[in-house]
C-alpha atoms as a PDB file:
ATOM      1  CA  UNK A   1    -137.768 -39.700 -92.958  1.00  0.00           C
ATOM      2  CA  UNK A   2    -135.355 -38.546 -95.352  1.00  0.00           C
ATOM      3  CA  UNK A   3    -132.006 -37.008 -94.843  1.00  0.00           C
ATOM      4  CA  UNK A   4    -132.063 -32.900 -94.073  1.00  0.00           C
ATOM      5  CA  UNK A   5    -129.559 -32.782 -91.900  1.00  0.00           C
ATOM      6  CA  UNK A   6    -129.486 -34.479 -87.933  1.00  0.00           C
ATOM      7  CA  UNK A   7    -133.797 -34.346 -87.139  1.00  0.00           C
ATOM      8  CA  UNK A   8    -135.002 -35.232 -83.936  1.00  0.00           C
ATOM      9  CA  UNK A   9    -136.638 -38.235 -83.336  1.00  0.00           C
ATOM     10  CA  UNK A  10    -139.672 -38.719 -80.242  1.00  0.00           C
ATOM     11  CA  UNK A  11    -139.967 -42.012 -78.322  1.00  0.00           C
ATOM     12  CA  UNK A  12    -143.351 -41.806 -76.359  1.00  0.00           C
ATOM     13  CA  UNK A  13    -142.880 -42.424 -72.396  1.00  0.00           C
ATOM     14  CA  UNK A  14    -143.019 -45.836 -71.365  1.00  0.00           C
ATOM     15  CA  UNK A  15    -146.304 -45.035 -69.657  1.00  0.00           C
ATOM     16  CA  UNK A  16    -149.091 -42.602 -70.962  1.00  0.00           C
ATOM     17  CA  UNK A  17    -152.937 -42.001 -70.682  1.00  0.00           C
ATOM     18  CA  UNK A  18    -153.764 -42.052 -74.758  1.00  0.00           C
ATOM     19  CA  UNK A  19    -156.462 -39.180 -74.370  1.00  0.00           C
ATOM     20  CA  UNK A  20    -154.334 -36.600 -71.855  1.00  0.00           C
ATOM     21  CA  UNK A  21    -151.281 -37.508 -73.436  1.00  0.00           C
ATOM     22  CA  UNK A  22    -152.903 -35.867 -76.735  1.00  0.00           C
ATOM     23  CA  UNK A  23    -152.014 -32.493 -75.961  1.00  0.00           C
ATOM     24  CA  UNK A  24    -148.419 -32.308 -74.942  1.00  0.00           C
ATOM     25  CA  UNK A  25    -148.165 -34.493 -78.095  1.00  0.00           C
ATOM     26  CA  UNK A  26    -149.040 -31.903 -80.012  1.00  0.00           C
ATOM     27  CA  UNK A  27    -147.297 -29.118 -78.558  1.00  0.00           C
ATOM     28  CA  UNK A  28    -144.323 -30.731 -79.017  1.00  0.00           C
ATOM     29  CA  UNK A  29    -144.702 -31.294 -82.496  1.00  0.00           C
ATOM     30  CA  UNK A  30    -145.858 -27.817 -83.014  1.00  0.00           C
ATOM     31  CA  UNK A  31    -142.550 -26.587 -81.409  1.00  0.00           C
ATOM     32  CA  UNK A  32    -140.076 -27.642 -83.498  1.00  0.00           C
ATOM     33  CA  UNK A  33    -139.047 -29.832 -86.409  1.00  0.00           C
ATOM     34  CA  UNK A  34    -139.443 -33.606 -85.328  1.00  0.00           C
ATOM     35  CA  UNK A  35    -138.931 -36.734 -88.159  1.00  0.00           C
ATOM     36  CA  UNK A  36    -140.555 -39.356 -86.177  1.00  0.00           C
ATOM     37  CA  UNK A  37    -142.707 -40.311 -83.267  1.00  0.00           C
ATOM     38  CA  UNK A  38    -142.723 -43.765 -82.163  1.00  0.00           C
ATOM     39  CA  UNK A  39    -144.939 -45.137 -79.754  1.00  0.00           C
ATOM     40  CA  UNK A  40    -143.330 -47.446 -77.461  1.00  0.00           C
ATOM     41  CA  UNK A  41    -145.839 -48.476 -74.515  1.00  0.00           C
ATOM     42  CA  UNK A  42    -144.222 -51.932 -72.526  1.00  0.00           C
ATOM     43  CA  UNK A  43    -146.068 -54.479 -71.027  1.00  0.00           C
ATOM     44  CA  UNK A  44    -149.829 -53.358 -72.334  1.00  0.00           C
ATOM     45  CA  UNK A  45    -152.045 -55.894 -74.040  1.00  0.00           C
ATOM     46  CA  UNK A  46    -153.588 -55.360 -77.325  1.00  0.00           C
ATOM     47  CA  UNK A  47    -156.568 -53.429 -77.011  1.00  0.00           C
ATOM     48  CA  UNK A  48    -154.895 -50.658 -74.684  1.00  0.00           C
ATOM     49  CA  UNK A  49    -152.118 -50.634 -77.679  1.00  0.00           C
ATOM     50  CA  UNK A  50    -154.795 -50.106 -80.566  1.00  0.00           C
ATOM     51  CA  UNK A  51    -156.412 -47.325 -78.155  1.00  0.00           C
ATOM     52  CA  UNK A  52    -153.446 -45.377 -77.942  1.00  0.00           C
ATOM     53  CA  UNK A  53    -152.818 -45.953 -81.324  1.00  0.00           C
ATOM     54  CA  UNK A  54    -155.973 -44.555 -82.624  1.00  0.00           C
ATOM     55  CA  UNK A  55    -155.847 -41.633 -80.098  1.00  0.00           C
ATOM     56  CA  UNK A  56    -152.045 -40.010 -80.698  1.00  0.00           C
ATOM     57  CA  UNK A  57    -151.641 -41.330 -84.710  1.00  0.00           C
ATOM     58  CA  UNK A  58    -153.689 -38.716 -86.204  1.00  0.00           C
ATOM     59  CA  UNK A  59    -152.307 -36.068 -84.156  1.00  0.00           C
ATOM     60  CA  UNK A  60    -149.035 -37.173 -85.395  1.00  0.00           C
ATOM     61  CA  UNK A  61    -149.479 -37.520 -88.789  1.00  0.00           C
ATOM     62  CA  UNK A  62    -152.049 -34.838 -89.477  1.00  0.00           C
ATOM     63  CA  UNK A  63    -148.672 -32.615 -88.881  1.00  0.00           C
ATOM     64  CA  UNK A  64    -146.903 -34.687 -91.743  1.00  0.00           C
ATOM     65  CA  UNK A  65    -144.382 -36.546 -88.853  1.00  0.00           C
ATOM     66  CA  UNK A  66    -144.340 -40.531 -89.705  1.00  0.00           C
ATOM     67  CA  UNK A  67    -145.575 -42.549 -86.861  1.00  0.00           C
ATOM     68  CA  UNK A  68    -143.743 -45.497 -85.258  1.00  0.00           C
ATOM     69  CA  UNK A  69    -144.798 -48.039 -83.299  1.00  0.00           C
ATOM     70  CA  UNK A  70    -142.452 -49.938 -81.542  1.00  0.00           C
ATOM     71  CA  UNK A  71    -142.371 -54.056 -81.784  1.00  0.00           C
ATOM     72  CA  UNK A  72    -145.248 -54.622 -83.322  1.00  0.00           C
ATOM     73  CA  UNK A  73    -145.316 -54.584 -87.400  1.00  0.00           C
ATOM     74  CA  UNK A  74    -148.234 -56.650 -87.832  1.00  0.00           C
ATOM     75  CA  UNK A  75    -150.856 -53.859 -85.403  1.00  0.00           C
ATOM     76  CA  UNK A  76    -148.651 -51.214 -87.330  1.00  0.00           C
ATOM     77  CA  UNK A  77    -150.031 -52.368 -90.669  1.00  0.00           C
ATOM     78  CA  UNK A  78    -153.471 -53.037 -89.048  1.00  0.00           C
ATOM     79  CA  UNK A  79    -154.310 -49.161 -87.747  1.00  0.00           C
ATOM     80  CA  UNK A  80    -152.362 -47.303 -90.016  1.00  0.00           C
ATOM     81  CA  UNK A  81    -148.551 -46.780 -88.838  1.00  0.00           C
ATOM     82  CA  UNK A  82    -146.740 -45.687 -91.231  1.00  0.00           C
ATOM     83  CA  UNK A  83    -144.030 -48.235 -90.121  1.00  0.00           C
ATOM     84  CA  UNK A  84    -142.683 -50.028 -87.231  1.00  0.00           C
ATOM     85  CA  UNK A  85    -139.378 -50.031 -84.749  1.00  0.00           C
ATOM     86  CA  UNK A  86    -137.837 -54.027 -84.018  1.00  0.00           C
ATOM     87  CA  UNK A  87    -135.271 -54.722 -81.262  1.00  0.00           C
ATOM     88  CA  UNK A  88    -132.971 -57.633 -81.620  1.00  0.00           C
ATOM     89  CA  UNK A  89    -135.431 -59.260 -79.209  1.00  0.00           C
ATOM     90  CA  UNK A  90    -138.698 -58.391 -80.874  1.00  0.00           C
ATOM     91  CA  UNK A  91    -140.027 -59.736 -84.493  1.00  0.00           C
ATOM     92  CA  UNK A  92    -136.671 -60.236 -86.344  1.00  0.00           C
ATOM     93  CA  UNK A  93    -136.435 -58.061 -89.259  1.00  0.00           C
ATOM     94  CA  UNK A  94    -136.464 -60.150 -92.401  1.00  0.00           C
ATOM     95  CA  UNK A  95    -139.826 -61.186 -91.155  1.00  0.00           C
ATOM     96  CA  UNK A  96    -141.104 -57.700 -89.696  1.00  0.00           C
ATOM     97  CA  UNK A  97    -139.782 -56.438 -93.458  1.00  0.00           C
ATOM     98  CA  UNK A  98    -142.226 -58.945 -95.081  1.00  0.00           C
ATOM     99  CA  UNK A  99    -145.154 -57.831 -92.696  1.00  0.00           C
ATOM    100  CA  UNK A 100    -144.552 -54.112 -92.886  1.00  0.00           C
ATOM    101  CA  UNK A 101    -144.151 -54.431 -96.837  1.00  0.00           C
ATOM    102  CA  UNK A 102    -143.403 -50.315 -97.853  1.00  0.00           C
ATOM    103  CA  UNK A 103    -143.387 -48.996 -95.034  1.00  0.00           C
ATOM    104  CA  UNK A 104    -140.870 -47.846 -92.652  1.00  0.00           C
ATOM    105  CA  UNK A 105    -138.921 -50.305 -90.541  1.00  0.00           C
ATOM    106  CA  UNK A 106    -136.043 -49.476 -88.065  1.00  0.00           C
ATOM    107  CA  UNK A 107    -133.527 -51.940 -86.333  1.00  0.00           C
ATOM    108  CA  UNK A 108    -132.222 -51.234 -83.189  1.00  0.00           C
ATOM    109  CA  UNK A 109    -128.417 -52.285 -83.423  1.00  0.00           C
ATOM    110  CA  UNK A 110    -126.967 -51.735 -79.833  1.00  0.00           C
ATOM    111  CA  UNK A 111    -123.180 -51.036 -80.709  1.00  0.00           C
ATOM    112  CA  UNK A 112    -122.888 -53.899 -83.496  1.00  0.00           C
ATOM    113  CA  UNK A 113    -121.479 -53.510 -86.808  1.00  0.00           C
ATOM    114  CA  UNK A 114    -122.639 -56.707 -87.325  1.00  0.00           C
ATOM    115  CA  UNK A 115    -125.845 -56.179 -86.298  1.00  0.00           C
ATOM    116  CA  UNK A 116    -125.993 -53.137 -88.458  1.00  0.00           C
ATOM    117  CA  UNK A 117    -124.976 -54.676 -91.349  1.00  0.00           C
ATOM    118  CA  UNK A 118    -127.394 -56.915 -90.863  1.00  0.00           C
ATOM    119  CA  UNK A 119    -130.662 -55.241 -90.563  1.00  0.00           C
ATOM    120  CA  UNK A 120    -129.723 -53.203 -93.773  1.00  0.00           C
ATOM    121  CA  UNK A 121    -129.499 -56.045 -95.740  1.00  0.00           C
ATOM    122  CA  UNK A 122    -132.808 -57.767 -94.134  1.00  0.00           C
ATOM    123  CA  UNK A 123    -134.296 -54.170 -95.436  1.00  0.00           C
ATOM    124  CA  UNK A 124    -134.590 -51.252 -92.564  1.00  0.00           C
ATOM    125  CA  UNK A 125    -135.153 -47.893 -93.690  1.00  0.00           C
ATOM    126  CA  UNK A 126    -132.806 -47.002 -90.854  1.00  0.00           C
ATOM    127  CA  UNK A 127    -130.681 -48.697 -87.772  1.00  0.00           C
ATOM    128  CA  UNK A 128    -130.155 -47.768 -84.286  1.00  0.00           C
ATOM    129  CA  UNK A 129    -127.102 -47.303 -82.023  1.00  0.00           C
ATOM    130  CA  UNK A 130    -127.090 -46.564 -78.075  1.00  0.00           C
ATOM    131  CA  UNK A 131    -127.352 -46.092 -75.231  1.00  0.00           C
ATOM    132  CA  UNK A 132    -124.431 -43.613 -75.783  1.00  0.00           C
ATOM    133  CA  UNK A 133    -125.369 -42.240 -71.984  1.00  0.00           C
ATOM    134  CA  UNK A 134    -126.777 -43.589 -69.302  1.00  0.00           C
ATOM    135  CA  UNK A 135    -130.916 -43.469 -69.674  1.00  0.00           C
ATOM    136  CA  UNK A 136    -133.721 -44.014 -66.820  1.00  0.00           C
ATOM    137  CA  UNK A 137    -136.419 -44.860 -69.322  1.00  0.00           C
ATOM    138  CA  UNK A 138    -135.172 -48.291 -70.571  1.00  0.00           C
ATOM    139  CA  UNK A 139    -132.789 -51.036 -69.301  1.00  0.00           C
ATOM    140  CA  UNK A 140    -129.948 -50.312 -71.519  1.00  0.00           C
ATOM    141  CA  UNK A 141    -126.697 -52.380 -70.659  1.00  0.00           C
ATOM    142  CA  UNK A 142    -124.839 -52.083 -73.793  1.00  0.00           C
ATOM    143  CA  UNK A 143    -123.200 -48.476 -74.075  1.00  0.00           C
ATOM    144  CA  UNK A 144    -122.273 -47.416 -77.763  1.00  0.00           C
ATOM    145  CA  UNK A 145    -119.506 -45.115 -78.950  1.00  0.00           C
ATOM    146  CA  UNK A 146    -119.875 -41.781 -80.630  1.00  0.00           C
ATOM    147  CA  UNK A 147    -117.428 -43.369 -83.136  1.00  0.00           C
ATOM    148  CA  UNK A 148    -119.886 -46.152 -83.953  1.00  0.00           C
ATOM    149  CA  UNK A 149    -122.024 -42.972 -86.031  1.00  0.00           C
ATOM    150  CA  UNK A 150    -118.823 -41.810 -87.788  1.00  0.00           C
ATOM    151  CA  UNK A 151    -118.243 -45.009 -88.845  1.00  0.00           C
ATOM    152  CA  UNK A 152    -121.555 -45.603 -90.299  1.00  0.00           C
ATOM    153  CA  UNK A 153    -121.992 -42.924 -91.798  1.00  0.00           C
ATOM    154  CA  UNK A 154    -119.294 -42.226 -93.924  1.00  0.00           C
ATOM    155  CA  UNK A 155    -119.452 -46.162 -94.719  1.00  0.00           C
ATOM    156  CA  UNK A 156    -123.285 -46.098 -95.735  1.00  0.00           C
ATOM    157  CA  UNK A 157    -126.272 -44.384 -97.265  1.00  0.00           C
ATOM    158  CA  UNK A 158    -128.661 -46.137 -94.325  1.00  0.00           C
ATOM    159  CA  UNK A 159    -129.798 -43.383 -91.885  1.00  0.00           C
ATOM    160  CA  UNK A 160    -129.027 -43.797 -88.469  1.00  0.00           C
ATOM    161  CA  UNK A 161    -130.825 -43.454 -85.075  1.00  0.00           C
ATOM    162  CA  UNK A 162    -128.642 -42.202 -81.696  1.00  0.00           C
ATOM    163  CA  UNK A 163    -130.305 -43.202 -78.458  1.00  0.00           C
ATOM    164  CA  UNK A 164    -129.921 -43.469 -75.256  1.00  0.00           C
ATOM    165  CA  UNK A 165    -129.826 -41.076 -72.653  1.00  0.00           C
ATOM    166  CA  UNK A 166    -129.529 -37.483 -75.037  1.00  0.00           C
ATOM    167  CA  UNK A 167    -130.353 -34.238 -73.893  1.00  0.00           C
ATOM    168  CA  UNK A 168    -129.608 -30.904 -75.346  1.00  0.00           C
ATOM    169  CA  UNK A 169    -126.537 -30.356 -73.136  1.00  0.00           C
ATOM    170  CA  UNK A 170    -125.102 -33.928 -74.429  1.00  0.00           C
ATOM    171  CA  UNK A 171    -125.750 -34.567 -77.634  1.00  0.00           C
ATOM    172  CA  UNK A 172    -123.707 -32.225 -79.875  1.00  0.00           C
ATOM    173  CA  UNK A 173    -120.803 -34.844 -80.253  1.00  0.00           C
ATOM    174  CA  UNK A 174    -123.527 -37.184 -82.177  1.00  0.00           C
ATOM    175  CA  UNK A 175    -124.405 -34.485 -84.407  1.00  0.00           C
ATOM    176  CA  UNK A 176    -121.106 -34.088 -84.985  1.00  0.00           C
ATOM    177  CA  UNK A 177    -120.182 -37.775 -85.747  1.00  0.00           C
ATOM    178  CA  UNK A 178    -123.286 -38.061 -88.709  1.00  0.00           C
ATOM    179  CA  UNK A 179    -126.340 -39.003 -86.573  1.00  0.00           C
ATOM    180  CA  UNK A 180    -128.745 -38.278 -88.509  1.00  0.00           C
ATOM    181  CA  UNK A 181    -131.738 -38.748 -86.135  1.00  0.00           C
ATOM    182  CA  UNK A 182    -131.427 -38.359 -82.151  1.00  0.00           C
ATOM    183  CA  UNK A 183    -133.999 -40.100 -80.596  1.00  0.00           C
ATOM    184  CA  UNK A 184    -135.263 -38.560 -77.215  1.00  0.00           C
ATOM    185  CA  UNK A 185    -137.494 -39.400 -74.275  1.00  0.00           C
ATOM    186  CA  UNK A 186    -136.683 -37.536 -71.211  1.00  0.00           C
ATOM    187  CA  UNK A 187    -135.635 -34.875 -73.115  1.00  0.00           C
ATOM    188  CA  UNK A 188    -138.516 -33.652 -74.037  1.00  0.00           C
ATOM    189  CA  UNK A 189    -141.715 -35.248 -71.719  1.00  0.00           C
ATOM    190  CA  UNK A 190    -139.357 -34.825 -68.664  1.00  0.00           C
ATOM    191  CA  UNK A 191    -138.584 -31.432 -69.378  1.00  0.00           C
ATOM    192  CA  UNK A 192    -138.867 -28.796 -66.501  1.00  0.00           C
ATOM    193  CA  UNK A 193    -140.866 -25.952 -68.570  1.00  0.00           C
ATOM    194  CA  UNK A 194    -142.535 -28.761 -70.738  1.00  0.00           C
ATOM    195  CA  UNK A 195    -142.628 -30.656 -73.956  1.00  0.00           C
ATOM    196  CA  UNK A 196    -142.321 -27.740 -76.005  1.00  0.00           C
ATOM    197  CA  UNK A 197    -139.492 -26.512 -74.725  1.00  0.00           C
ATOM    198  CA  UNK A 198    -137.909 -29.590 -74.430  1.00  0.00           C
ATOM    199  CA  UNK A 199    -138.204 -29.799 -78.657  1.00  0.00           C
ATOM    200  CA  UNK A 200    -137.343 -26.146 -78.480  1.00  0.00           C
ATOM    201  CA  UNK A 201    -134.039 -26.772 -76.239  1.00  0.00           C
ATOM    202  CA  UNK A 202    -132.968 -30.049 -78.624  1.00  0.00           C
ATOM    203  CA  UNK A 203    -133.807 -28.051 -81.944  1.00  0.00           C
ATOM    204  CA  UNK A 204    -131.632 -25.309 -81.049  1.00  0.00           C
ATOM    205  CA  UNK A 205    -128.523 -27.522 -79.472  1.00  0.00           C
ATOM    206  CA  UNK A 206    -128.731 -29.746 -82.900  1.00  0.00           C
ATOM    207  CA  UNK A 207    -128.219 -26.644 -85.226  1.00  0.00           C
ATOM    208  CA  UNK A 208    -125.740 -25.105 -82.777  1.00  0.00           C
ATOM    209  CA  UNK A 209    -123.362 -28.480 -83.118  1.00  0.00           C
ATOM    210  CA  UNK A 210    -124.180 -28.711 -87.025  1.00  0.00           C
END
């Protein structure tokens, strides 16, 4: 994931079949540029994590995109990740650093300096701010400012994540402010002519605000 300019960065729905969820997968990826897809399934046990893992990862990386999977750095290493995603809740991040060894870890922040400053030093490869608008797909009470980006990134090399709540019509004041990935879910899986042109729509509204 390295820096070209604001990328866009896929979060998986909260709720997917692994097999039919193969195809829109891939059409969004073959739509546009996209750094990233995590996989972020809630409140599944083990084996239905591993399934989905071993059904979407190769369509994912076979297109060169790193895949993410959210909370879990030690079935990331297991099945072939290429790095994981920790909330402040989840693993904490000295640890998931230790488990995930070289690969990719990112740090969801909220809207903490602090907690920013933090997760560089315990080693992410990148940290997190949001929600910067209201989102449907996670319980998101703490609300970040654009300025929170700004800040970062004219203070450090660390790339950061905006989430929360971005769509194509929103989003141009992060790109603005030095996001350097915008991480989408609705976006794109909830879009009304599909995920393609939901990649299509965000691709074009990033380089318009660049």
């Amino acid at each position: 994931m390295a820096d070209e300019g604001c990328r866009l960065y896929l979060i998986t729905p909260p709720s997917l079949d692994p097999q039919a969820f193969r195809d829109p997968l891939a059409a969004a990826l073959d739509a546009g540029d996209v750094a990233a897809v995590q996989l972020r399934l809630k409140d599944v046990d083990d084996d239905t994590l591993r399934r989905a893992i071993d059904a979407l990862r190769p369509v994912v990386q076979s297109r060169n995109v790193a895949f993410l999977l959210n909370d879990r750095p030690d079935l990331a290493v297991a099945h072939g990740c290429d790095g994981a995603h920790v909330g402040q809740d989840d693993t904490p991040a000295p640890v998931a650093r230790k488990i995930l060894g070289s690969l990719t870890m990112g740090v969801t922040c909220h809207n903490s300096r602090e907690l920013a400053f933090e997760a560089g030093e315990a080693g992410a490869d990148y940290v997190a701010f949001g929600a910067f608008f209201p989102t449907t797909t996670k319980d998101a009470p703490i609300r970040a400012e654009v300025e929170i980006l700004s800040w970062w990134s004219e203070l450090m090399e660390l790339p950061c994540v905006a989430i929360g709540g971005i769509t194509a019509e929103n989003c141009a004041p992060l790109v603005a402010a030095g996001a350097d990935f915008l991480a989408v879910v609705s976006a794109v899986w909830g879009h009304p002519q599909g995920p393609a042109a939901g990649v299509r729509a965000m691709a074009a509204a990033i380089t318009a605000a660049g």
